[in-house]
Protein backbone atom coordinates (compact mmCIF):
# COMPACT_ATOMS: atom_id res chain seq x y z
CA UNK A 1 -61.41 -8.52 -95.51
CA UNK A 2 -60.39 -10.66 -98.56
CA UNK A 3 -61.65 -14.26 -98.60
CA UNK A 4 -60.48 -16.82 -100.85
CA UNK A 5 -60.28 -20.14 -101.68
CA UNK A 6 -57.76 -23.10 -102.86
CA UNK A 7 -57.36 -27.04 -103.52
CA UNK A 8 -53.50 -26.86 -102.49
CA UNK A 9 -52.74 -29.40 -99.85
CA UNK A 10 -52.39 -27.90 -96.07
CA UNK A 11 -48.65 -28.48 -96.65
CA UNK A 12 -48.40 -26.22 -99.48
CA UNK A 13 -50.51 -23.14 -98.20
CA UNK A 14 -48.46 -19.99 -97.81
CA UNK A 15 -50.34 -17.82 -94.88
CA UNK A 16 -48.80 -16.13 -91.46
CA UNK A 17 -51.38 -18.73 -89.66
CA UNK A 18 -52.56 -22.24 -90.51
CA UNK A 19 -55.75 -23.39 -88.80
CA UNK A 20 -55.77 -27.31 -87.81
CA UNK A 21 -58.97 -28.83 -86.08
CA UNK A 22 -57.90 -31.72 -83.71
CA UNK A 23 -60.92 -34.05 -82.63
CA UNK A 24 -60.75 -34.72 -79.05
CA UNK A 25 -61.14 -38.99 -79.02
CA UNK A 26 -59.47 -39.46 -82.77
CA UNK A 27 -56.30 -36.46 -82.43
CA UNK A 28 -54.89 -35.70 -85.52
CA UNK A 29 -56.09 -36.46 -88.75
CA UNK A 30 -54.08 -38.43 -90.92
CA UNK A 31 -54.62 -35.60 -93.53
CA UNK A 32 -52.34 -33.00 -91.16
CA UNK A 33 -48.99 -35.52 -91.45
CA UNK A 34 -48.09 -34.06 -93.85
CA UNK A 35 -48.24 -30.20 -91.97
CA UNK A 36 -46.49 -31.70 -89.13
CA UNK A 37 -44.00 -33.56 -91.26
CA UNK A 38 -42.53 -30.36 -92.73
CA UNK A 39 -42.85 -28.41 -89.11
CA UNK A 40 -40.71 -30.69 -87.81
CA UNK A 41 -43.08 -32.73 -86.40
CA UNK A 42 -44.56 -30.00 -83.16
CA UNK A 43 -48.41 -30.99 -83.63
CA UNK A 44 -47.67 -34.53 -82.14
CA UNK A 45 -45.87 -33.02 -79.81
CA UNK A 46 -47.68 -31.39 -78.39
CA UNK A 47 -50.57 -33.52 -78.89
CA UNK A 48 -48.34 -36.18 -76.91
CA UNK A 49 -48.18 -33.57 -74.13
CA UNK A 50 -51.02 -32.21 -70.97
CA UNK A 51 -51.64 -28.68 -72.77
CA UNK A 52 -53.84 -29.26 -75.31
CA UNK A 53 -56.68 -32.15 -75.73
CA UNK A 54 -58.88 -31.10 -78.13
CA UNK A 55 -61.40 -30.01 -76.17
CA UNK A 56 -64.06 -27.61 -77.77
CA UNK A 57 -62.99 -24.34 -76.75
CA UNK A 58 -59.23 -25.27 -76.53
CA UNK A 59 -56.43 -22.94 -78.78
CA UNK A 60 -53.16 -23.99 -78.97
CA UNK A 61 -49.94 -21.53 -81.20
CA UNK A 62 -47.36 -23.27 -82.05
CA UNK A 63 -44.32 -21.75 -83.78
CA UNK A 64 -42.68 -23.23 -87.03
CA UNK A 65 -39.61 -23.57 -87.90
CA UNK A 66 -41.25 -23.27 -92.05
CA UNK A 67 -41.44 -21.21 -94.56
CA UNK A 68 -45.37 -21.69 -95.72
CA UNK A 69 -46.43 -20.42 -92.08
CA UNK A 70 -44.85 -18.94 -89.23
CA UNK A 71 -47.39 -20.23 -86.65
CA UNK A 72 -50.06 -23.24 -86.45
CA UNK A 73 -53.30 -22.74 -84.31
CA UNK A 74 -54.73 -25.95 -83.10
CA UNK A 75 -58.42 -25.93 -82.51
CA UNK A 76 -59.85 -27.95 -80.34
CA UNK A 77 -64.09 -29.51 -81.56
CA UNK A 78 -64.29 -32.11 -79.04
CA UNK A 79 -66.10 -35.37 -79.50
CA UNK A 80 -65.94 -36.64 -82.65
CA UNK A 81 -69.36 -37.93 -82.50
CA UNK A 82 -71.09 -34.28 -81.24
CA UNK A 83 -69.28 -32.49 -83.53
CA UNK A 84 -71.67 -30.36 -86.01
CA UNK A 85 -71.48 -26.82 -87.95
CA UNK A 86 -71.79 -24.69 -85.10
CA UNK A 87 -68.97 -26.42 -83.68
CA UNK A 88 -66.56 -25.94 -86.63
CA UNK A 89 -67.86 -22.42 -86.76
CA UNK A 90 -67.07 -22.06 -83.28
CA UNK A 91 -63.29 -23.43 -83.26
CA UNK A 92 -62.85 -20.91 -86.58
CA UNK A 93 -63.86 -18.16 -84.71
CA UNK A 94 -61.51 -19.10 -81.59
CA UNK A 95 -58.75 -20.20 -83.97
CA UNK A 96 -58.87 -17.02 -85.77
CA UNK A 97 -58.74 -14.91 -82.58
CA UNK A 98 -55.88 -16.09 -81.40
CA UNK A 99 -54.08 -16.18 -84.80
CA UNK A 100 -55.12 -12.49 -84.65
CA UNK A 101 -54.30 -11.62 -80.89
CA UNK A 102 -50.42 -13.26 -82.00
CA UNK A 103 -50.51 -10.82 -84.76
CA UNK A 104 -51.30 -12.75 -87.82
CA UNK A 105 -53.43 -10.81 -90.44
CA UNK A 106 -53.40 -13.68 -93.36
CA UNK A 107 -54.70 -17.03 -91.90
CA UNK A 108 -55.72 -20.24 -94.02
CA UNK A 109 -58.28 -22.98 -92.77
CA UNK A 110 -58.12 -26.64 -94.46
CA UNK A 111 -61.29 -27.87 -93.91
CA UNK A 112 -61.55 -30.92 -92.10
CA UNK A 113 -63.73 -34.08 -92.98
CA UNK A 114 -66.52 -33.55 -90.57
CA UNK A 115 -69.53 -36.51 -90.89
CA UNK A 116 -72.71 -35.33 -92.25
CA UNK A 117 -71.59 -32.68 -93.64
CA UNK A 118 -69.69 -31.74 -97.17
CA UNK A 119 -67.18 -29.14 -97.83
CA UNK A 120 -69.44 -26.29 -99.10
CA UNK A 121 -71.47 -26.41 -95.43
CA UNK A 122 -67.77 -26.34 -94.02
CA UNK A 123 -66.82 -23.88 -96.46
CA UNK A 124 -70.11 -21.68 -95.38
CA UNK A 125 -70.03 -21.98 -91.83
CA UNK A 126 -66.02 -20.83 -91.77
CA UNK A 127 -66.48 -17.93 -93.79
CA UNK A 128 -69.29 -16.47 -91.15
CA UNK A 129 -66.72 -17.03 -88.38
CA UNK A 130 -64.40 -15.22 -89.93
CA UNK A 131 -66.37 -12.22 -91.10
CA UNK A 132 -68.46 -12.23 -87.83
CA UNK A 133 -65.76 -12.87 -85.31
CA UNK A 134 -63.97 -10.04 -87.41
CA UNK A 135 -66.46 -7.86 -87.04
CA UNK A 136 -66.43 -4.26 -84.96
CA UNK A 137 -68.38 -1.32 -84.26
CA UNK A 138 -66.10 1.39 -84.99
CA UNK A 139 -68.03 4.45 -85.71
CA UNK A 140 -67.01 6.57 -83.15
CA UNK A 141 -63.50 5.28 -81.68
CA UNK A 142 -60.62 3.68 -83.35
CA UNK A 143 -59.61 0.48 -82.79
CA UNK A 144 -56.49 0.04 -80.40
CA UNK A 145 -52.88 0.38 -81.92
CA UNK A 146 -52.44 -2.74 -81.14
CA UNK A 147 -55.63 -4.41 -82.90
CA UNK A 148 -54.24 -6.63 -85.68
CA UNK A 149 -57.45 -6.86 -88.15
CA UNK A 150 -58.04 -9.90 -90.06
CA UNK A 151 -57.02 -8.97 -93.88
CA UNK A 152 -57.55 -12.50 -95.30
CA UNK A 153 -58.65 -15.72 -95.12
CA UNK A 154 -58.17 -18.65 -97.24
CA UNK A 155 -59.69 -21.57 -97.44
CA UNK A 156 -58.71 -24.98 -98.22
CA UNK A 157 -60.56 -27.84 -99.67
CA UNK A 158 -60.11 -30.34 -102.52
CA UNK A 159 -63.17 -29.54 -104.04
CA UNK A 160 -64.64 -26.43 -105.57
CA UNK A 161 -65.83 -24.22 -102.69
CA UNK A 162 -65.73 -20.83 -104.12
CA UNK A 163 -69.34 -20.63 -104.60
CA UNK A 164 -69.93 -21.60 -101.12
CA UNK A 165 -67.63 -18.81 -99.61
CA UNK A 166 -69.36 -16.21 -102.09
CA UNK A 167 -72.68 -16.74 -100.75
CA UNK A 168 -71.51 -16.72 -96.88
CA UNK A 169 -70.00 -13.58 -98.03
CA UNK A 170 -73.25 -11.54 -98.46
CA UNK A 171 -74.88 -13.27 -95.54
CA UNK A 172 -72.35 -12.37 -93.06
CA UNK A 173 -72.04 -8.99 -94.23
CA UNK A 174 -75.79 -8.37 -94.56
CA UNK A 175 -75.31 -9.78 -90.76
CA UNK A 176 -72.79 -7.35 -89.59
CA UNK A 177 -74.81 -4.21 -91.65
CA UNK A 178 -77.71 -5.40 -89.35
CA UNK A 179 -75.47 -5.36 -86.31
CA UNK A 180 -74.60 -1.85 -87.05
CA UNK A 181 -77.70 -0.60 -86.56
CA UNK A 182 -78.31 -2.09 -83.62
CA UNK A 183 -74.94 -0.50 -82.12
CA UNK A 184 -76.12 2.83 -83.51
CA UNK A 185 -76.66 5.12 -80.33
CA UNK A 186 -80.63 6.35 -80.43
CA UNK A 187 -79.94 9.87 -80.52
CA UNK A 188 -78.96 8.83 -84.30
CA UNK A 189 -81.68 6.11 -84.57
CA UNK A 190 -85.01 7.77 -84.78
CA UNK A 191 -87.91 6.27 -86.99
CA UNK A 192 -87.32 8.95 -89.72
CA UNK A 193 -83.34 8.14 -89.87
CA UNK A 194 -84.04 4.05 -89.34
CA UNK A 195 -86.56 4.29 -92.59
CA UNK A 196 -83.77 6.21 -94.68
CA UNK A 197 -81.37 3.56 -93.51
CA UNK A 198 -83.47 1.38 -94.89
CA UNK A 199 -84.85 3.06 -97.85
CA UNK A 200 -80.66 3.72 -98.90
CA UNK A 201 -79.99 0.25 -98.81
CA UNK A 202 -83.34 -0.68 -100.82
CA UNK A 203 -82.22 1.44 -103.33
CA UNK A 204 -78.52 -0.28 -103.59
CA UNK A 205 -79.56 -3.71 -103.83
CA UNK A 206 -82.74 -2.80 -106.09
CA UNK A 207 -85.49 -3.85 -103.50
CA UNK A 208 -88.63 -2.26 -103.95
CA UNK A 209 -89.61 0.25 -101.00
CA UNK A 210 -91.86 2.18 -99.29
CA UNK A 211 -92.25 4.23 -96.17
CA UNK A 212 -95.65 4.91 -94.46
CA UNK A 213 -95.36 8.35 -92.81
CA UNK A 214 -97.69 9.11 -89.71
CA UNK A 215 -100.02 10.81 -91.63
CA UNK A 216 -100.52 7.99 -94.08
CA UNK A 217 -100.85 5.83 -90.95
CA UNK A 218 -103.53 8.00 -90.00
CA UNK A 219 -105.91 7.44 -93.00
CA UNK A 220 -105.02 3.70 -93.10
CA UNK A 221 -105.56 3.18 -89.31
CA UNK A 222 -102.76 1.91 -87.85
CA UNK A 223 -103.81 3.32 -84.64
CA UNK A 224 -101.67 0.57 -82.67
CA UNK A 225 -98.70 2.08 -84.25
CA UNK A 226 -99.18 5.22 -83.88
CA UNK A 227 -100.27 5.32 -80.01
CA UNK A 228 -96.71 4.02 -79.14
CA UNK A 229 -94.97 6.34 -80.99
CA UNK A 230 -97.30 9.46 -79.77
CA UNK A 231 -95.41 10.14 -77.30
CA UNK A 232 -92.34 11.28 -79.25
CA UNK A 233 -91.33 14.50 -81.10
CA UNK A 234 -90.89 12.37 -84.06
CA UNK A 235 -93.38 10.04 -85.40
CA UNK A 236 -93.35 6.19 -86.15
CA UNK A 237 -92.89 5.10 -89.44
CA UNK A 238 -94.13 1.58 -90.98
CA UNK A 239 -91.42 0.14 -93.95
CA UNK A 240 -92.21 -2.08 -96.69
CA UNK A 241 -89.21 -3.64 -98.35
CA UNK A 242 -90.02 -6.32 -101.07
CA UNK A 243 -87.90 -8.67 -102.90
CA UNK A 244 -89.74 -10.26 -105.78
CA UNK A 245 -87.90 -11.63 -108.07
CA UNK A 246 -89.01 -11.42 -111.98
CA UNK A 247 -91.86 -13.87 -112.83
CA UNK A 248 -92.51 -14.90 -109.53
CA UNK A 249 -96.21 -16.02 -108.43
CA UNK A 250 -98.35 -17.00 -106.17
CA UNK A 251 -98.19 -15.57 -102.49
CA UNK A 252 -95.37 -13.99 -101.03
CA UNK A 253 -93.30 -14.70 -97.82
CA UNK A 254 -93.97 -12.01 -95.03
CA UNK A 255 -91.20 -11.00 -92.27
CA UNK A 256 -92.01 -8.42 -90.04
CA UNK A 257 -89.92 -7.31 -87.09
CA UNK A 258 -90.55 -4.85 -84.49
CA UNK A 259 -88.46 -1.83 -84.55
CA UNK A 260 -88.88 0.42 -81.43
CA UNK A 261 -85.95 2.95 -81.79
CA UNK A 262 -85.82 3.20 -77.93
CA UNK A 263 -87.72 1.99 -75.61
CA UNK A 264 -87.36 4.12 -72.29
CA UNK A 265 -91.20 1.82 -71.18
CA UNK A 266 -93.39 5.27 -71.57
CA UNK A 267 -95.40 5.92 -68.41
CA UNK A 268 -94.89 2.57 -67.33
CA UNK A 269 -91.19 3.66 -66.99
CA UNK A 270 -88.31 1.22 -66.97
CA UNK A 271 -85.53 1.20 -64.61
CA UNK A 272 -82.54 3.44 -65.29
CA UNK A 273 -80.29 0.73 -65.08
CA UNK A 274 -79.34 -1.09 -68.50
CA UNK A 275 -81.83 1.14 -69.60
CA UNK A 276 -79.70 2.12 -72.50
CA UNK A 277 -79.49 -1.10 -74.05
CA UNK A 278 -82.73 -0.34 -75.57
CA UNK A 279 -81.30 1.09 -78.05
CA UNK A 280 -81.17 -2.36 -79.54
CA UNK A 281 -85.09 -2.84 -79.23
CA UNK A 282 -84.95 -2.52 -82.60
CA UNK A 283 -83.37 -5.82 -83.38
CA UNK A 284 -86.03 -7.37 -85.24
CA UNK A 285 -86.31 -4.44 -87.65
CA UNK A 286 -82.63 -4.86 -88.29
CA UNK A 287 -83.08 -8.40 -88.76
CA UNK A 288 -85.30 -7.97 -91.28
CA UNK A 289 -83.78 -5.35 -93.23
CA UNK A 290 -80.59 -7.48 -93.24
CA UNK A 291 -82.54 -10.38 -94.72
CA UNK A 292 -83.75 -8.56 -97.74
CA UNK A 293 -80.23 -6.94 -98.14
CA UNK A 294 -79.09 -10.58 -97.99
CA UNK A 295 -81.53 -11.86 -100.34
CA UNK A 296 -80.85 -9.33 -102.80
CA UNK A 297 -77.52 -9.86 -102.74
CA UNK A 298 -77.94 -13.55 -103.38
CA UNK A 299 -80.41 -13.31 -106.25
CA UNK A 300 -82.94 -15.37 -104.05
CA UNK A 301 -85.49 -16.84 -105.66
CA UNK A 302 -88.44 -16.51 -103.33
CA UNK A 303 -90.77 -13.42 -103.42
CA UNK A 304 -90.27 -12.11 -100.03
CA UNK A 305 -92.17 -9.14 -98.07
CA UNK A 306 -90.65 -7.29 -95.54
CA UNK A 307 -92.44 -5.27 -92.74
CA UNK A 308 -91.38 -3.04 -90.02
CA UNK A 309 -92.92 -1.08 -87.52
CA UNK A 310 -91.10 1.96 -86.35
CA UNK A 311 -91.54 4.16 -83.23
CA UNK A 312 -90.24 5.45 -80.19
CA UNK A 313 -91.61 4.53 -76.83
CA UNK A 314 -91.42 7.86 -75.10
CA UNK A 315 -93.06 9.40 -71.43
CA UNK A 316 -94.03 12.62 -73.62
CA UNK A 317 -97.34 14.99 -72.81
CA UNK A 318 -98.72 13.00 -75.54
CA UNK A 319 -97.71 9.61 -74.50
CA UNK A 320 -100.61 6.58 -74.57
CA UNK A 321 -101.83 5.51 -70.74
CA UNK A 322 -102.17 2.93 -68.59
CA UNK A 323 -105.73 2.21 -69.49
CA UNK A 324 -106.34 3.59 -72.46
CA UNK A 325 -108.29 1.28 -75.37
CA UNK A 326 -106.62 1.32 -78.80
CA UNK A 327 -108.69 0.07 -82.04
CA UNK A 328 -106.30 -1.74 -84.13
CA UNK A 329 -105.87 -1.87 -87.81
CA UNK A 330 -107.89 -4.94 -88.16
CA UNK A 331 -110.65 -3.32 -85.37
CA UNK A 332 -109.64 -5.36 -82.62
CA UNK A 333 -110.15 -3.34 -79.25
CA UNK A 334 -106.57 -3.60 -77.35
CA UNK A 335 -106.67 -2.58 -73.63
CA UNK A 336 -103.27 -0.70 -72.47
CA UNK A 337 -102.40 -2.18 -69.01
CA UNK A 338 -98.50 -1.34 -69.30
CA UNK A 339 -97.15 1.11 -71.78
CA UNK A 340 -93.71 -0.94 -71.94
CA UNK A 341 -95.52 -4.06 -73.49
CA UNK A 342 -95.02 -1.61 -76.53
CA UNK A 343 -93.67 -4.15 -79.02
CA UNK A 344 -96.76 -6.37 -79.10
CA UNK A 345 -98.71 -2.92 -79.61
CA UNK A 346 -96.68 -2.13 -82.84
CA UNK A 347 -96.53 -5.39 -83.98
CA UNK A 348 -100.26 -6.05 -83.92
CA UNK A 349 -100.87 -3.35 -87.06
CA UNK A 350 -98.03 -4.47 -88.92
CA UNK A 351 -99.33 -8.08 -88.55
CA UNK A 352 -102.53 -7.14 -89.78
CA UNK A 353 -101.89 -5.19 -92.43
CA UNK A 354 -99.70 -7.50 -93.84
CA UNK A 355 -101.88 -10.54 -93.83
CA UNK A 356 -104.92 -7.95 -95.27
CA UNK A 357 -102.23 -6.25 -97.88
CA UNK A 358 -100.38 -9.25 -98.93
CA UNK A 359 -102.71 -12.21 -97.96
CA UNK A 360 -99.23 -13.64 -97.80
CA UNK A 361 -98.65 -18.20 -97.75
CA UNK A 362 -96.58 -17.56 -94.22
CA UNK A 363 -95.63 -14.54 -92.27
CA UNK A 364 -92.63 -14.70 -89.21
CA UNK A 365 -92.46 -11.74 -86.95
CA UNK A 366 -89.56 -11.54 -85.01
CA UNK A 367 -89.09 -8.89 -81.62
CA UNK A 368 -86.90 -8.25 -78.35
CA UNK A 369 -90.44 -9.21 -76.95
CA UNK A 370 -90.24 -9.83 -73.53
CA UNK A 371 -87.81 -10.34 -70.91
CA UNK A 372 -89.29 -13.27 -69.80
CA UNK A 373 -87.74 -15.23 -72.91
CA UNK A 374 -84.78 -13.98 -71.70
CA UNK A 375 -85.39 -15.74 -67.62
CA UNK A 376 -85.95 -18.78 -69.52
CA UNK A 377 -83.93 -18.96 -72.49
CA UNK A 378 -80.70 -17.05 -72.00
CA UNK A 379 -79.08 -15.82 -74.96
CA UNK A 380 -78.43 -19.25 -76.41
CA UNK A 381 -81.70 -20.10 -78.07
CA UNK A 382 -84.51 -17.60 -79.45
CA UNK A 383 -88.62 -18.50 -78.11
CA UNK A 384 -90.48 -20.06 -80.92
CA UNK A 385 -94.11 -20.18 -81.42
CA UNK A 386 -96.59 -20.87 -83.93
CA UNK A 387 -100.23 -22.20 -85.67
CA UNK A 388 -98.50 -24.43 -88.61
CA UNK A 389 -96.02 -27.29 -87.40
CA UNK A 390 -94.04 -27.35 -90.67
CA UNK A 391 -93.60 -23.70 -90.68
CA UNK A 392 -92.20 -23.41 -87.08
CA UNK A 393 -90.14 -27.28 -87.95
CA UNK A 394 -88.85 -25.61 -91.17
CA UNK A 395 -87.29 -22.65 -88.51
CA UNK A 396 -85.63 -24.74 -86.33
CA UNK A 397 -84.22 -26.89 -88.88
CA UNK A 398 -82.44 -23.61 -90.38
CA UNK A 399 -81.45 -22.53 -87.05
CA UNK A 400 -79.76 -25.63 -86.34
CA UNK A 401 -77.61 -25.00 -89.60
CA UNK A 402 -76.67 -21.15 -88.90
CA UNK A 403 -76.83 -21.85 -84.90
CA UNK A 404 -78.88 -19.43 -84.65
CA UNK A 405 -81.09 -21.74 -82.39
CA UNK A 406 -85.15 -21.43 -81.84
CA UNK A 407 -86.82 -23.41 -79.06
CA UNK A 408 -90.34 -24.22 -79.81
CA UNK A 409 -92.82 -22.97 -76.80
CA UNK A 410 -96.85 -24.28 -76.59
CA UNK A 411 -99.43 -21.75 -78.17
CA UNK A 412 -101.90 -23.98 -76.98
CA UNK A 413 -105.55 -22.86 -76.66
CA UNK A 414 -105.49 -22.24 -72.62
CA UNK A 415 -103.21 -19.56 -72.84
CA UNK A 416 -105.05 -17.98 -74.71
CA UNK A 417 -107.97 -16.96 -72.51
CA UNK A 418 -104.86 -15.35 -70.71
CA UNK A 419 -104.94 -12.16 -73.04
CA UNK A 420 -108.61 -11.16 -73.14
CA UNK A 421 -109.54 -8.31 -71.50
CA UNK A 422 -112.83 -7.33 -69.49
CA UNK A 423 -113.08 -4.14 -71.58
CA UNK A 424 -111.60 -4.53 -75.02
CA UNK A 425 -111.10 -7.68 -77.03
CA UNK A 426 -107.48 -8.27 -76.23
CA UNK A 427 -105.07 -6.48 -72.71
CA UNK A 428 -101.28 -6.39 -73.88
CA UNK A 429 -100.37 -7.57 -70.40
CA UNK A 430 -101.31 -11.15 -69.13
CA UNK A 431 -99.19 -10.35 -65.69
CA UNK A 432 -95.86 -12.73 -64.45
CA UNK A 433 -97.06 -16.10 -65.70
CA UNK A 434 -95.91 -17.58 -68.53
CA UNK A 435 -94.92 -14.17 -70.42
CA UNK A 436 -93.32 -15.07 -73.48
CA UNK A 437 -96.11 -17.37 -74.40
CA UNK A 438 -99.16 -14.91 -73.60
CA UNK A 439 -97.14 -11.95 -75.38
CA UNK A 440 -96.94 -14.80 -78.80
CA UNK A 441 -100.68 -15.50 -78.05
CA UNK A 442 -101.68 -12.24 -77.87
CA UNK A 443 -99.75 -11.68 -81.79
CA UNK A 444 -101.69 -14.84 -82.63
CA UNK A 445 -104.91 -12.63 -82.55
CA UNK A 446 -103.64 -10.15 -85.44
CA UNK A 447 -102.86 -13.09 -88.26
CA UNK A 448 -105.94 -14.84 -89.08
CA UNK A 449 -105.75 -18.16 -90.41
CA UNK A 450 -102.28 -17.45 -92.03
CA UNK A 451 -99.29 -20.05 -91.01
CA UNK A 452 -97.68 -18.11 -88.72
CA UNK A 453 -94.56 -18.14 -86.19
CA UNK A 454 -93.08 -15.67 -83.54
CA UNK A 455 -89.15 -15.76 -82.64
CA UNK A 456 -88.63 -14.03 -79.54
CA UNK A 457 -85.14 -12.86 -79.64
CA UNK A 458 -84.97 -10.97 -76.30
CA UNK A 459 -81.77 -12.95 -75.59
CA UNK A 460 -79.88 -13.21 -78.34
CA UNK A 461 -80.14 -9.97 -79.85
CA UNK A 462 -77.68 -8.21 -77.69
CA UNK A 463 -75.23 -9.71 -75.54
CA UNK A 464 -73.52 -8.33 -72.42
CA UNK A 465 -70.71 -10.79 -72.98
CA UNK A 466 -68.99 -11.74 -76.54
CA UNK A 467 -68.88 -15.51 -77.53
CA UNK A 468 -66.58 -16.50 -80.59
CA UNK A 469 -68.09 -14.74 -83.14
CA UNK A 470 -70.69 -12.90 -81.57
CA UNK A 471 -69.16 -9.35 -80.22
CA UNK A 472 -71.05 -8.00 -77.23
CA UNK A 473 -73.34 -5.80 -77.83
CA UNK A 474 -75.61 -6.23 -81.49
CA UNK A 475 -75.55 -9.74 -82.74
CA UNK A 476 -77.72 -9.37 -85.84
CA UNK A 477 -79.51 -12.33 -85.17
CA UNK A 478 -81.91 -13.98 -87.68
CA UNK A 479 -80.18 -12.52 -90.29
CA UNK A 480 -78.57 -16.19 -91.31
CA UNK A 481 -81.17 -18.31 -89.81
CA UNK A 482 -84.27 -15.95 -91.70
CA UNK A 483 -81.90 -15.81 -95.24
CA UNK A 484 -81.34 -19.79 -95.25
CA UNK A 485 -84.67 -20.46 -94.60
CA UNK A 486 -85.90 -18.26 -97.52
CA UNK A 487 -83.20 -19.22 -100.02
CA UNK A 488 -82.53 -22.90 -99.83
């Protein structure tokens, strides 16, 4: 998909589809007159009429009688007042899927004045609706005959936005390459194939790389690690992507995510229903070989670690118990009471060795943890925990500007007598209460004194129903919220 950009006035863009956002309370801009002049006048008429209000979430084609476009979209953002980025991104997304659904391939936006924000955060937040809401996991069936794909977008603004649009390029696509591997069936998803996946794209973008086999794993002790993944014919892998740019000092930025190819639960078997959407338990993997891909691409400044724990969590002859005791990479004793609280397991040697390896200012690990996020959290918001307030305030700020919320849980000290065990240090299952905070605090044990924060992302990961720009299934979240974090 081409995107590009222009100063021309709304009245003099040539497209199939013209994107106007109406306000709910103020209706049209005074900027569109000059659009409606030339079609004749149909926007206030039908802003006059019942149909359409403005409402966020409201589309509205309108046929022209012009030459510059054959059809207007009206997008509805609501309130003027409670209208923010993930609101504009949201009205692209449904303004371009109905431009698209009406058979329109070349659409242009004008971006609208929108307070507290300029027209390169406009500029960003419409290119990831349109690459996002674009977006389709085609590998193995075509798309319809009747699928009209998005072959341009053009956006409008009186100032320079080109820049803009060029970064929200790489981020979106980084976002969408990280959504492919979550939609990537398991049977082509092992820890060998996810490494080379990862390894390929290190070597396009020029990130440094390296893969710790089993038997490396071995010597360096990442017992943790390779318990979960003993119970499959192929063994777990631990990646190392790094993105350090030349001259940089100082500590580096960790990111670790847990990447459990499948997760069928091991002894403690799951459920055969929706079982096969654990495929995508290796979100947090993807996320964080997106954000390096992203930060490559963008030339980022910061010197930024990558870490990812591989395995497959399989009921093999081999398999780790219910029971057994597991001596970390940092020596902590863990006591198995459920074989599917396998992402904590994996997590707790990459978290270890990171901090020991890389002594790193910060480190973020993000995980489908637990499916207790998911009771309390839907798939709107990610769990956030953390030791360091500025760390976990400097998250939520950047997922308020990619809406790619976080909400902040307690990781105070009583929940943390919740995780000991009566025969190792630490049990990777607390019981019912209060999961997704005693599955953080037991991750809290494996970082030392580092600043430190968790994003659950059981929810938002993978959807069972598409939103505007979010397709169902893989939504590559964290990708945008870890990338503007680390690079603005």
């Amino acid at each position: 998909m081409k995107v590009s950009t222009t100063n021309a006035p709304a009245a003099e863009i040539e497209a199939e589809a013209l994107i106007l956002a109406i306000p709910e309370d103020t209706g049209k801009p005074t900027s569109w007159d000059a659009v409606d002049a030339i079609v004749g006048g149909i926007v206030s008429e039908a802003l006059a009429g019942p149909g359409f209000q403005g409402k966020r979430g409201q589309t509205l084609a309108l046929s022209t009688p012009g030459n510059h476009c054959r059809e207007l979209v009206l997008v509805g953002l609501g309130m003027s007042g409670e209208i923010d980025l993930e609101v504009w991104r949201r009205a692209v997304a449904n303004g371009i899927t109905k431009a698209c659904h009406r058979g329109n391939s070349k659409i242009a936006v004008p971006l609208p004045e929108i307070d507290g924000h300029d027209s390169g955060e406009l500029a960003i937040a419409a290119t990831e609706a349109a690459i996002l809401t674009s977006y389709r996991y085609r590998e193995f069936k075509a798309a319809p005959p009747e699928f009209v794909e998005l072959e341009e977008i053009m956006l409008a603004a009186p100032v320079d936005i080109a820049a803009a649009t060029m970064r929200a390029q790489k981020v979106a696509d980084a976002t969408c390459w990280a959504r492919d591997l979550v939609n990537t069936p398991s049977n082509m998803k092992r820890p060998d194939s996810l490494a080379m996946n990862a390894r390929e794209m290190a070597v396009e973008t020029g990130l440094g790389f390296e893969i710790i086999d089993s038997g490396k794993a071995q010597q360096l002790g990442l017992n943790a690690l390779l318990a979960v993944g003993q119970g499959s014919a192929v063994g777990p892998r631990l990646v190392i992507l790094e993105h350090r740019p030349i001259g940089a000092t100082g500590q580096p930025t960790v990111i670790v995510g847990k990447g459990i190819t499948f997760d069928t639960g091991g002894i403690s078997l799951k459920p055969a229903q929706k079982m096969g959407d654990m495929k995508a338990d290796m979100s947090g993997a993807a996320a964080v070989f997106g954000t390096m891909r992203a930060l490559a691409r963008l030339d980022a400044q910061s010197w930024v670690v990558g870490v990812a724990p591989l395995a497959e969590n399989m009921p093999g002859s081999q398999a780790y118990r219910p029971s057994d005791i597991i001596r970390a990479y940092d020596g902590t004793t863990i006591e198995v009471l459920n074989t599917d609280a396998e992402g904590r397991v994996v997590l707790a040697d990459a978290l270890a060795y990171a901090c020991k390896r890389y002594e790193p200012c910060r480190i973020v690990d993000l995980a489908t943890l637990t499916g207790a996020c998911v009771v309390a959290l839907g798939s709107h918001a990610a769990g956030l925990m953390g030791n360091n307030d500025e760390l976990c305030n400097a998250l939520i700020s950047a997922g308020e500007a990619t809406g790619e919320r976080l909400w902040r849980l307690p990781a105070w000290s009583a929940y943390d007598k919740l995780v000991d065990s009566e025969v190792a240090n630490v049990r990777n299952s607390a019981g019912r209460g209060a999961g997704v905070i005693t599955a953080g605090m037991f991750l809290k044990r494996f970082v030392g004194n580092t600043a430190w924060a968790h994003l659950d992302i059981a929810g938002t990961a993978f959807l069972e129903k598409a939103t505007p720009y979010e397709p169902k299934g893989g939504t590559g979240f964290g990708v945008r919220l870890l990338t503007h974090w680390l690079s603005t």
